[in-house]
C-alpha atoms as a PDB file:
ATOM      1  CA  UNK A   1       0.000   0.000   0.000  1.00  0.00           C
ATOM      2  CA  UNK A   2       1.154   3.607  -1.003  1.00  0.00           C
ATOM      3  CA  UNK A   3       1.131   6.639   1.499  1.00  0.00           C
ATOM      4  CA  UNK A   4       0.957   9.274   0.117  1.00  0.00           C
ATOM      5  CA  UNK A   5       0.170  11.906   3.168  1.00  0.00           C
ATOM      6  CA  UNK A   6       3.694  13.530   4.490  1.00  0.00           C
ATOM      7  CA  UNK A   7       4.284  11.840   8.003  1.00  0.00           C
ATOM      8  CA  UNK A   8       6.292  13.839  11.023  1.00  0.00           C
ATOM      9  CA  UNK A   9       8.920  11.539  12.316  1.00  0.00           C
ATOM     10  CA  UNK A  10       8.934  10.381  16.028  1.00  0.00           C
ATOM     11  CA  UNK A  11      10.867  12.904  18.120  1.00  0.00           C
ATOM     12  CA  UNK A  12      12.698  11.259  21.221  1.00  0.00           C
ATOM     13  CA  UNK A  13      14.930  13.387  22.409  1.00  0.00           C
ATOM     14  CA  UNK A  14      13.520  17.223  22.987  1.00  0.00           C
ATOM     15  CA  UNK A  15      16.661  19.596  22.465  1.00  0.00           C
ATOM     16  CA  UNK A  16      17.211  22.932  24.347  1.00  0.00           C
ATOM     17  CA  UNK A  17      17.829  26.144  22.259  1.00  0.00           C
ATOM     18  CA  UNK A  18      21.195  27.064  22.082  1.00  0.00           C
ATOM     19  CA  UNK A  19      20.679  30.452  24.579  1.00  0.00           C
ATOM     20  CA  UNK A  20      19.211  27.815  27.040  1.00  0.00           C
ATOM     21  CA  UNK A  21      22.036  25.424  26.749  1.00  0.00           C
ATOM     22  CA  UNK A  22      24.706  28.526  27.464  1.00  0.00           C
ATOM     23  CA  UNK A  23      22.704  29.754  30.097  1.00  0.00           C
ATOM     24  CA  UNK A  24      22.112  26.189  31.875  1.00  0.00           C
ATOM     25  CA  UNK A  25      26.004  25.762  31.065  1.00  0.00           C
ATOM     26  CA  UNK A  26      27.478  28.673  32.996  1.00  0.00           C
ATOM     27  CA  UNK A  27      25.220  27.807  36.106  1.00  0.00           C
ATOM     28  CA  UNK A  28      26.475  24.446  36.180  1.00  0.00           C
ATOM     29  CA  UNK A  29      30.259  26.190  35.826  1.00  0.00           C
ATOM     30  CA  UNK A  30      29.391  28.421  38.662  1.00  0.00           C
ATOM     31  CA  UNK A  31      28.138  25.982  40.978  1.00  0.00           C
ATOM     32  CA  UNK A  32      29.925  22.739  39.988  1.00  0.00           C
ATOM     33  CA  UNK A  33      31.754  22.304  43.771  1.00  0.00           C
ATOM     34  CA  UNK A  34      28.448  23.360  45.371  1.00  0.00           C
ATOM     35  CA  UNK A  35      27.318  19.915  47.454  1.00  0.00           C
ATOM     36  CA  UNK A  36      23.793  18.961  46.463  1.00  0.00           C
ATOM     37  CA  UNK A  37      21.608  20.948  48.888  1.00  0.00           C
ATOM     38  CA  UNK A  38      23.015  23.982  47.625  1.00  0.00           C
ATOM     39  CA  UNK A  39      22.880  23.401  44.242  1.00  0.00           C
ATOM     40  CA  UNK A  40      19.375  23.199  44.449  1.00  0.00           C
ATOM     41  CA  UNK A  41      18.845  25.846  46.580  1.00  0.00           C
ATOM     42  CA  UNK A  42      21.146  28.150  43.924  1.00  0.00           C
ATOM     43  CA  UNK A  43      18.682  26.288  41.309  1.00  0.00           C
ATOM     44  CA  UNK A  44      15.553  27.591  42.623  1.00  0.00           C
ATOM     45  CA  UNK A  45      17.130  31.503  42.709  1.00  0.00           C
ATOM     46  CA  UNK A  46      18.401  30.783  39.357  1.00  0.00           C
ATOM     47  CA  UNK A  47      15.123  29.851  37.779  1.00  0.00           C
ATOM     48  CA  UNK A  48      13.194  32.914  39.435  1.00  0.00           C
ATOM     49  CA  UNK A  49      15.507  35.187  37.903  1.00  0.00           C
ATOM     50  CA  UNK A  50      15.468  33.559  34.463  1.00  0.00           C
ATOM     51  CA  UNK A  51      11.623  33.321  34.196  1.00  0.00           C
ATOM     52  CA  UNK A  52      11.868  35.000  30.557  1.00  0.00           C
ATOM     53  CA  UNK A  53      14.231  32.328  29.274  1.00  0.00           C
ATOM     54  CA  UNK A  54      12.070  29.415  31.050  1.00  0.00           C
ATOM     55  CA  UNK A  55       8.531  30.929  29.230  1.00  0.00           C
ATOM     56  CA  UNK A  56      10.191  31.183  26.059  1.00  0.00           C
ATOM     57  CA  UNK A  57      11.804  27.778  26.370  1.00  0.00           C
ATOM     58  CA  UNK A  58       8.669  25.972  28.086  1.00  0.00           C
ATOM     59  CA  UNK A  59       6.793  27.706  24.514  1.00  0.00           C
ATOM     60  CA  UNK A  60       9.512  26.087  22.310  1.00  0.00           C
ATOM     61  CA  UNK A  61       9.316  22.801  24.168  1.00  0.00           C
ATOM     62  CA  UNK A  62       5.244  22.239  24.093  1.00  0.00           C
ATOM     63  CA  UNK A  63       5.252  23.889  20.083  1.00  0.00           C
ATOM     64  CA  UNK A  64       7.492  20.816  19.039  1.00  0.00           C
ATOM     65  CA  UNK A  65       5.362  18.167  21.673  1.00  0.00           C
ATOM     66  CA  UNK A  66       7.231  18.007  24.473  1.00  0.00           C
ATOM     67  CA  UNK A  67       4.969  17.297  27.389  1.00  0.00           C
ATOM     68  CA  UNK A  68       6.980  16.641  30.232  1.00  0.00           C
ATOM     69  CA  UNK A  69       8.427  19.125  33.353  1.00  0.00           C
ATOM     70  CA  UNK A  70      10.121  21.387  30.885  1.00  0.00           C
ATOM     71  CA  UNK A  71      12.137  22.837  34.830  1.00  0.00           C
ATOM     72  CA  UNK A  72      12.596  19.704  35.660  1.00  0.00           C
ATOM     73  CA  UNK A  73      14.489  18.669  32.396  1.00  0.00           C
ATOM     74  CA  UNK A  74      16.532  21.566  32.602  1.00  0.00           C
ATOM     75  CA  UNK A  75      17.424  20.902  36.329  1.00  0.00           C
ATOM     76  CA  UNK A  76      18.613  17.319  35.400  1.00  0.00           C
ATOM     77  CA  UNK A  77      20.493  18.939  32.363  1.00  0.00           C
ATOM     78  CA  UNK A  78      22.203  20.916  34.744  1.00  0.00           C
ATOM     79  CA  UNK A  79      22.815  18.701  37.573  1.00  0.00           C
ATOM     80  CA  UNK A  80      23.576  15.002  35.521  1.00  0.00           C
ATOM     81  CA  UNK A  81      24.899  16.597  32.629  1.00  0.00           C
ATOM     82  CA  UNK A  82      26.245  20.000  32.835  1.00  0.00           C
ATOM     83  CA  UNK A  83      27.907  20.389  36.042  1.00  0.00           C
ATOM     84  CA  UNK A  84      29.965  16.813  35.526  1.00  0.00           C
ATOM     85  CA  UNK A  85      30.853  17.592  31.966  1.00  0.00           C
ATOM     86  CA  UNK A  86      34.554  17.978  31.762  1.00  0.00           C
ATOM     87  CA  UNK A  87      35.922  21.205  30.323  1.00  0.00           C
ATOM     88  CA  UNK A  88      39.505  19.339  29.291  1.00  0.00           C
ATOM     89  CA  UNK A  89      40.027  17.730  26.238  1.00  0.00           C
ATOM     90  CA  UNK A  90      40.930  14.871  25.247  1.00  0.00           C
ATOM     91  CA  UNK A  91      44.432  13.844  24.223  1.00  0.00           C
ATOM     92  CA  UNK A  92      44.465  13.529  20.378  1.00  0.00           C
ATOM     93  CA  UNK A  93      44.861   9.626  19.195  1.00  0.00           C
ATOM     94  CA  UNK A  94      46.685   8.950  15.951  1.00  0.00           C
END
């Protein structure tokens, strides 16, 4: 059988804009040493400040179907990812 009505492909993994990914970034830098509590606590100032870049984020998320905790994914960006990302690179292999 022939389709012939344009499908949208499957999206899996919901992608940050690239302003939300620096900002997110340069928390995590800031407050990489911070033990857990504090983190969070640093988390929940952060967020109140940034409230434009959440909405505007959030908006993006939902337009492209992402239905999930859109502060929620960005704290476990910033926690998992961000703040144990290594800023050295890696020796070159020949």
């Amino acid at each position: 059988m022939l389709h012939t009505a344009l499908t949208t492909p499957t999206i899996y993994r919901y992608e940050f804009s690239a302003e939300t990914l620096e900002a997110i970034s340069h928390f995590a830098a800031v407050h990489r040493y911070d033990q857990p509590a504090q983190f969070k606590e640093s988390w929940k100032e952060w967020i109140e400040t940034q409230e434009e870049l959440v909405s505007t984020e959030s908006r993006h998320l939902r337009e492209n179907g992402y239905a999930g905790a859109v502060k929620d994914k960005m704290y476990k960006s910033a926690r998992y990812y961000f703040k144990n990302k290594s800023t050295e690179k890696p020796p070159f292999k020949e």
